[in-house]
N, C-alpha and C. Protein backbone atom coordinates (compact mmCIF):
# COMPACT_ATOMS: atom_id res chain seq x y z
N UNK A 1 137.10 73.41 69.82
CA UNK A 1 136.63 72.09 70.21
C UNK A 1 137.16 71.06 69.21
N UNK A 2 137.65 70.22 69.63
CA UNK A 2 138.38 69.28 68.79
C UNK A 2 137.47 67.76 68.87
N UNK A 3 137.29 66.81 67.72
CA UNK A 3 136.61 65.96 67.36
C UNK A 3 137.28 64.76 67.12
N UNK A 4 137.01 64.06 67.35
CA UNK A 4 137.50 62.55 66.91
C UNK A 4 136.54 61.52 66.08
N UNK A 5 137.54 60.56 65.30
CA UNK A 5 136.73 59.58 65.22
C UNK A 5 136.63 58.43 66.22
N UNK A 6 134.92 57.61 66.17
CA UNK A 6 134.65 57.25 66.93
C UNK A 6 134.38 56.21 66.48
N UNK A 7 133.83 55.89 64.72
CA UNK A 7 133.77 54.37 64.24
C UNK A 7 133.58 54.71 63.36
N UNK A 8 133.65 53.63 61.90
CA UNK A 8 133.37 53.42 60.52
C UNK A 8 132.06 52.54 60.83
N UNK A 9 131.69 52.83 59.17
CA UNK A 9 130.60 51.50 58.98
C UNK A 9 130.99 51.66 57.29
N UNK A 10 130.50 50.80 56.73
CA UNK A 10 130.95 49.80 54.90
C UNK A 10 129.82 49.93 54.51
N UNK A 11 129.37 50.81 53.47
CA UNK A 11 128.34 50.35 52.73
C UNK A 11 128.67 50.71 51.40
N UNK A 12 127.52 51.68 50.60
CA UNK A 12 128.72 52.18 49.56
C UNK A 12 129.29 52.70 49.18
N UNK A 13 130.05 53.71 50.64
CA UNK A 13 131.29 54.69 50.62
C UNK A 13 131.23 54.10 52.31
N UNK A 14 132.67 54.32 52.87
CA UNK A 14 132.96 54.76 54.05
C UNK A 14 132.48 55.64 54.62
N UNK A 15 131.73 55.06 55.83
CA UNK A 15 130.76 56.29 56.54
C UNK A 15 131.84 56.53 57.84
N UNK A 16 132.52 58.13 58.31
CA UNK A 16 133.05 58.05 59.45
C UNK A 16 132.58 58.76 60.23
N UNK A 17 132.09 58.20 61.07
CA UNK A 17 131.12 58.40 62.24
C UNK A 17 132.21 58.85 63.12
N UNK A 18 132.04 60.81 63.53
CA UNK A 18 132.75 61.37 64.60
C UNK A 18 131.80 61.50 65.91
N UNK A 19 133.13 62.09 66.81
CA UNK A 19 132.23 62.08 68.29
C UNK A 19 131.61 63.21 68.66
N UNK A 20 131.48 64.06 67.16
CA UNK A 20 130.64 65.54 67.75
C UNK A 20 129.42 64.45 67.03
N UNK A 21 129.04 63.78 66.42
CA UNK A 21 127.58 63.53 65.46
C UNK A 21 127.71 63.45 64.45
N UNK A 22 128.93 64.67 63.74
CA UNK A 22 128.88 64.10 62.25
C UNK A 22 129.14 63.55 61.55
N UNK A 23 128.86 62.98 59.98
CA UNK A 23 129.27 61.98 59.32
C UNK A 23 130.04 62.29 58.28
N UNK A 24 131.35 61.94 57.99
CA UNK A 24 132.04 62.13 56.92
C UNK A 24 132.00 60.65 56.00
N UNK A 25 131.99 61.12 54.58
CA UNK A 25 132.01 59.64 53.90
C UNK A 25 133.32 59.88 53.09
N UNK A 26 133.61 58.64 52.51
CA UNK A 26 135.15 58.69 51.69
C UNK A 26 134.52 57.87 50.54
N UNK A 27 134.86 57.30 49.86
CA UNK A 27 135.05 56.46 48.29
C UNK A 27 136.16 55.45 48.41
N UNK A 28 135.91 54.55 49.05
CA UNK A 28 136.62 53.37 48.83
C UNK A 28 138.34 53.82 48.04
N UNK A 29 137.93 54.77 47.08
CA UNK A 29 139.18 54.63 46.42
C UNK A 29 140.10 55.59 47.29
N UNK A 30 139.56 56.14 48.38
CA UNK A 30 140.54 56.86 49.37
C UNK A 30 142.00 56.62 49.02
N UNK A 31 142.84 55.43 48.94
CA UNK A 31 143.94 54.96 48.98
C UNK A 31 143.60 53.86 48.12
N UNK A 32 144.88 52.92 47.38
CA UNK A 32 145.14 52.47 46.67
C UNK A 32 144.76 50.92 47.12
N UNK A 33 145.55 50.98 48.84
CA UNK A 33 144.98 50.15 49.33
C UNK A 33 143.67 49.62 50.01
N UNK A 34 142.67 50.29 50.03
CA UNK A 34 141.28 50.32 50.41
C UNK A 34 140.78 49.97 49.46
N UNK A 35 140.68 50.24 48.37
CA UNK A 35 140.32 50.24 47.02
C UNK A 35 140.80 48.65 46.94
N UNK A 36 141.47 48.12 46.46
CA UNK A 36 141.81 46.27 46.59
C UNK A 36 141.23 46.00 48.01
N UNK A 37 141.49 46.18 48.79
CA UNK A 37 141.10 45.54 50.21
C UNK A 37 139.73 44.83 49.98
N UNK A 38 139.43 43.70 50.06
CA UNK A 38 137.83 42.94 50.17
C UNK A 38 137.32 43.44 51.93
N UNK A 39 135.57 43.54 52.06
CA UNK A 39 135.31 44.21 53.10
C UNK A 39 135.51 43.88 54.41
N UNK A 40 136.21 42.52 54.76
CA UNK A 40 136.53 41.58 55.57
C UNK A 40 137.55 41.97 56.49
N UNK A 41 138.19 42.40 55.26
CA UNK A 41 139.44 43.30 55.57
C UNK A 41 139.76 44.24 56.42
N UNK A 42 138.99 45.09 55.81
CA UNK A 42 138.55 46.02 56.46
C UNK A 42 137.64 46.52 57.68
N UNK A 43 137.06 45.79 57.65
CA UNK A 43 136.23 45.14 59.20
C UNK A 43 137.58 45.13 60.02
N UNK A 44 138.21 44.68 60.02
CA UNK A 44 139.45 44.73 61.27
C UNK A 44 140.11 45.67 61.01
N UNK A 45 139.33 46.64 61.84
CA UNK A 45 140.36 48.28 62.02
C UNK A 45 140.27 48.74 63.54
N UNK A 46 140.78 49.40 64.09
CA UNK A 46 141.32 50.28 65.14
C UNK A 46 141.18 51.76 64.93
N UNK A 47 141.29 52.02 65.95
CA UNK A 47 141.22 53.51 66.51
C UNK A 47 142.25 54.05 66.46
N UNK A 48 143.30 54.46 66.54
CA UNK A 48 144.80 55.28 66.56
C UNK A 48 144.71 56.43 67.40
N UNK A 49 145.65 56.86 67.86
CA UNK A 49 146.00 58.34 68.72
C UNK A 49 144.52 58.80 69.42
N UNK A 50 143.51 57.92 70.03
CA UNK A 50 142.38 58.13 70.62
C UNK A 50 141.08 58.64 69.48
N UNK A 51 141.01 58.67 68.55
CA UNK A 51 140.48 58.55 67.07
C UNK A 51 140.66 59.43 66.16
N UNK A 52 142.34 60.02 66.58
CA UNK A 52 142.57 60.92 65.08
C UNK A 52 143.10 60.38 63.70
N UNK A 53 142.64 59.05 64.04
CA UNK A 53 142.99 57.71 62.61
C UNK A 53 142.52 57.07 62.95
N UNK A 54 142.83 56.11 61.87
CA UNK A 54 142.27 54.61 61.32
C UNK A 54 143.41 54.09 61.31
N UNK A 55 143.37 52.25 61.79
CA UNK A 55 144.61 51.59 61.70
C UNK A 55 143.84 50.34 60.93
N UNK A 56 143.84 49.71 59.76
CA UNK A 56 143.24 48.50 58.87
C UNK A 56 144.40 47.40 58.98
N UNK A 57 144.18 47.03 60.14
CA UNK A 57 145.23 45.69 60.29
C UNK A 57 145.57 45.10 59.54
N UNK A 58 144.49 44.26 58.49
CA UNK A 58 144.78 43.12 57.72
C UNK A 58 145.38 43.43 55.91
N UNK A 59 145.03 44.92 56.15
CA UNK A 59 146.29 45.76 54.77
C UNK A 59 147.00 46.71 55.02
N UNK A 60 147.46 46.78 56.37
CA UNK A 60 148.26 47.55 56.76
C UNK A 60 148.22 49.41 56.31
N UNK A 61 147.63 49.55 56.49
CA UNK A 61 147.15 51.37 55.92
C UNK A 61 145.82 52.02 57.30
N UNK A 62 147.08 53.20 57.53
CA UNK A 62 146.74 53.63 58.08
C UNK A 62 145.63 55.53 57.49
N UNK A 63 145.05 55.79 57.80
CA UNK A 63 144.32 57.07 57.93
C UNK A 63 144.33 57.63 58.87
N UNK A 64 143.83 59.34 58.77
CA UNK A 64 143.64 60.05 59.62
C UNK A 64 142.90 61.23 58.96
N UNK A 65 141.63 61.57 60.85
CA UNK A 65 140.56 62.37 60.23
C UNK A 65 141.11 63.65 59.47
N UNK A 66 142.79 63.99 59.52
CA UNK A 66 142.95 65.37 59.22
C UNK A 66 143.04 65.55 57.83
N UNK A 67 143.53 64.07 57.46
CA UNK A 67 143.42 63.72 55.59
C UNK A 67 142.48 63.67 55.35
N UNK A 68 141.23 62.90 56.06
CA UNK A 68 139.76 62.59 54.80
C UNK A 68 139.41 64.01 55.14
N UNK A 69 139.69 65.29 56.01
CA UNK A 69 138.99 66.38 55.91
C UNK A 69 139.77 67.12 54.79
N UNK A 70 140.85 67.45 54.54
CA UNK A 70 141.48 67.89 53.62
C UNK A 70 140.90 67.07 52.38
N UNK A 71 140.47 65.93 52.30
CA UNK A 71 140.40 65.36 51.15
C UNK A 71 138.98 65.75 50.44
N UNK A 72 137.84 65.90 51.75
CA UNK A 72 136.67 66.41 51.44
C UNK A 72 136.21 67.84 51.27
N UNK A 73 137.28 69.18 52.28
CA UNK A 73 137.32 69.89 51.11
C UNK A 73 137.96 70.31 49.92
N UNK A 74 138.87 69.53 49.45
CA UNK A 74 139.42 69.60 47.90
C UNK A 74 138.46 69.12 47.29
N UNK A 75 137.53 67.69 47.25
CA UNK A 75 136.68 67.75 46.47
C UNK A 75 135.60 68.16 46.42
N UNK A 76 134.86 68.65 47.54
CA UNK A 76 133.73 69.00 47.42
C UNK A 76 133.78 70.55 47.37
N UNK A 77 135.29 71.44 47.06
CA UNK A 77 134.90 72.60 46.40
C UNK A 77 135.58 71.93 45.29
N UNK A 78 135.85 71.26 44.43
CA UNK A 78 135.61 71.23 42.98
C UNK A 78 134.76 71.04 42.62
N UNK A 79 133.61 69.97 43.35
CA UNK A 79 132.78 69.76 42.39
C UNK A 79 131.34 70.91 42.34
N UNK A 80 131.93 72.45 43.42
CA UNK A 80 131.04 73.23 43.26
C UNK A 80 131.58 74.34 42.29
């Protein structure tokens, strides 16, 4: 069964809200460019390939759910 994303929300990590229910979060510092981006910014994003990314119009950087999952388990088995 394959999952998509379905929306973000900004608070104080990136919450990514998929279309099975669950929630993945990131750290702003995801990318170099997220990290500078003010939240305005970032508010203007898109969906990509039906939600296997993120498209952040106004800093041009794109994501995808297959990176923040790789990214969440590299860190969250280090920090066990």
């Amino acid at each position: 069964m394959s999952t998509f994303i379905n929306r973000l929300d900004f608070g104080d990590k990136i919450y990514v809200y998929l279309q099975s229910g669950d929630i993945l979060t990131i750290p702003y510092s995801y990318t170099k460019k997220i990290l500078g981006a003010k939240k305005e910014e970032l508010l203007e994003y898109r969906l990509i390939g039906e939600g296997i990314g993120v498209h952040f119009e106004k800093i041009d950087e794109d994501i995808s759910l297959k990176g923040i999952i790789a990214y969440k388990l590299n860190h969250d088995l280090q920090a066990s």
